[in-house]
C-alpha atoms as a PDB file:
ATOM      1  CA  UNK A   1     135.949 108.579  82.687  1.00  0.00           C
ATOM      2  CA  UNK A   2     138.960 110.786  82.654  1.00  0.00           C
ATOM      3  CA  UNK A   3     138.583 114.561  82.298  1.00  0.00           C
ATOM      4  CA  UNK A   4     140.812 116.474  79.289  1.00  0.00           C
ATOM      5  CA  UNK A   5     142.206 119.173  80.814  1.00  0.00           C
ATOM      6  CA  UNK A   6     143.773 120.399  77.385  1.00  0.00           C
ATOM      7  CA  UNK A   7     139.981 120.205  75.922  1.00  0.00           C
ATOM      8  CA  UNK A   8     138.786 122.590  79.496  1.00  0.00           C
ATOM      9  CA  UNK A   9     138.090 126.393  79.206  1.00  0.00           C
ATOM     10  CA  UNK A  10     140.855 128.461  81.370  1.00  0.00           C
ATOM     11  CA  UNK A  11     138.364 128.203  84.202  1.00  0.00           C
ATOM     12  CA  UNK A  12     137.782 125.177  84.476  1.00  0.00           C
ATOM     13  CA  UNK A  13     141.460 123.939  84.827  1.00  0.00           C
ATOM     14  CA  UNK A  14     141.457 126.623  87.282  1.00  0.00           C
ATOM     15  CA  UNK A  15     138.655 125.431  89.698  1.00  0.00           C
ATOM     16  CA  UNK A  16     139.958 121.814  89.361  1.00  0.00           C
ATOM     17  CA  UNK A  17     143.890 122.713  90.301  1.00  0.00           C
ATOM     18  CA  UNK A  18     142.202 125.382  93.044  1.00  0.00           C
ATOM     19  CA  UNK A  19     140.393 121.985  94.141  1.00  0.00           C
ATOM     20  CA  UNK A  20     143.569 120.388  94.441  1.00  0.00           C
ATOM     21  CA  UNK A  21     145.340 122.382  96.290  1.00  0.00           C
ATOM     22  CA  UNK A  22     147.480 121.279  99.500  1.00  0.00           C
ATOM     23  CA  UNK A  23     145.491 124.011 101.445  1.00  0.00           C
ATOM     24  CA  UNK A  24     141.674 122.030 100.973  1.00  0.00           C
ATOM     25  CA  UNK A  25     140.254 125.270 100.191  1.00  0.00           C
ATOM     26  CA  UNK A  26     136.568 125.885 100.613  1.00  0.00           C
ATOM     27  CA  UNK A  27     134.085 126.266  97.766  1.00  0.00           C
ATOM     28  CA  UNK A  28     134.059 130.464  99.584  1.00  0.00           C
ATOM     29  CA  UNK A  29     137.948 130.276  99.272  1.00  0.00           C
ATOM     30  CA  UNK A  30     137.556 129.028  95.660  1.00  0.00           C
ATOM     31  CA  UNK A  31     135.506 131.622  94.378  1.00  0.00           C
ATOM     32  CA  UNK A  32     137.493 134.522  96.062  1.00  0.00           C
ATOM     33  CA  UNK A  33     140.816 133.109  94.456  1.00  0.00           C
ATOM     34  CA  UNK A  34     138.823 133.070  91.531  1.00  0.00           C
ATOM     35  CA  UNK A  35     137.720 136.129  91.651  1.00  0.00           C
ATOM     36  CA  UNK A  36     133.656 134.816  91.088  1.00  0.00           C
ATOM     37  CA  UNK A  37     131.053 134.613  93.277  1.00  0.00           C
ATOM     38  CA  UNK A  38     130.374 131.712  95.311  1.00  0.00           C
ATOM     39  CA  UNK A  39     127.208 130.046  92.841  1.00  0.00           C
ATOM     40  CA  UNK A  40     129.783 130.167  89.979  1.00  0.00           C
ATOM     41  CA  UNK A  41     131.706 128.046  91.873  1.00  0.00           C
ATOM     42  CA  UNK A  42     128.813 125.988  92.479  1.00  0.00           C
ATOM     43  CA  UNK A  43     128.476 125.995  89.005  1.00  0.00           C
ATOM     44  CA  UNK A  44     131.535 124.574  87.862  1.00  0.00           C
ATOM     45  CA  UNK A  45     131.093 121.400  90.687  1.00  0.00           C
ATOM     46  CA  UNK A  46     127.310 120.345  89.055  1.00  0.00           C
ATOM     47  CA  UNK A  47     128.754 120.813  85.817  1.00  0.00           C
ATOM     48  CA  UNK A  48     131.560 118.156  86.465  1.00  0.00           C
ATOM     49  CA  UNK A  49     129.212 116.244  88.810  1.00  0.00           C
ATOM     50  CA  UNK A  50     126.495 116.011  85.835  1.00  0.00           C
ATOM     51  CA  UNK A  51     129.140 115.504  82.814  1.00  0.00           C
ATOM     52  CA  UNK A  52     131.082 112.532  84.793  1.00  0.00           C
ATOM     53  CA  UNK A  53     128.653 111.673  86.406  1.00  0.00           C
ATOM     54  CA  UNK A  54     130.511 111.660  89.922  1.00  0.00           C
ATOM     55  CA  UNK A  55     128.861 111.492  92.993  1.00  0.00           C
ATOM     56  CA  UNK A  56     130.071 114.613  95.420  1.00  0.00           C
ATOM     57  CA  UNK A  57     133.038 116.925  95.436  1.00  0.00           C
ATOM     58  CA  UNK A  58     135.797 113.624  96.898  1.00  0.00           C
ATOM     59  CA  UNK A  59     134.756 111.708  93.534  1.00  0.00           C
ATOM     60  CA  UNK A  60     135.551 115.585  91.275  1.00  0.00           C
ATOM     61  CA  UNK A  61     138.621 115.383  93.063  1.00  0.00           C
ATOM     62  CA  UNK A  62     139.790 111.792  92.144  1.00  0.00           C
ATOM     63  CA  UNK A  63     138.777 112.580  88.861  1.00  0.00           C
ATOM     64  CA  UNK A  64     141.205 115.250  88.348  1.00  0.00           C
ATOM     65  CA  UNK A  65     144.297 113.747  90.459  1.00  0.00           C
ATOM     66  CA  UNK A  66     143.585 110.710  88.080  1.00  0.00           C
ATOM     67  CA  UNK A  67     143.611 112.477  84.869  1.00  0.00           C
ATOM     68  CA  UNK A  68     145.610 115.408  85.662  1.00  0.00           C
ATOM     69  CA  UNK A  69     148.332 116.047  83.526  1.00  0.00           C
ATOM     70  CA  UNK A  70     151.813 115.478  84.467  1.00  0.00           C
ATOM     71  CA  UNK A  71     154.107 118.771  84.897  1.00  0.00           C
ATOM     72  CA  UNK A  72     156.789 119.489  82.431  1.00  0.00           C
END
């Protein structure tokens, strides 16, 4: 499955590019970029575990390299 980012709440597409970043940020670092607490966070990775049915936060990330959008 590819994910939609276009079809994502703001949020979202922010946890999965924070995922993505260079830096391998920490679910902690996530959520304090965010501005959230740590469980919404937590949150946001069972939802996309449970939706794509991906197995761990490596198979998330895939997902969104795979189906990210190119830049402009």
């Amino acid at each position: 499955r590819r994910i939609d980012w276009s079809k994502l709440p703001a949020r979202e597409r922010e946890y999965l590019e924070l995922l993505l970043d260079p830096a391998d940020l920490t679910y902690e670092a996530i959520a304090d970029r965010m501005g959230v607490k740590r469980g919404t966070v937590d949150y946001y990775a069972r939802w996309f575990l449970e939706h794509y049915g991906a197995h761990g936060r490596a198979a998330i990330t895939r997902l969104a390299l795979e189906s990210r959008p190119s830049p402009i």
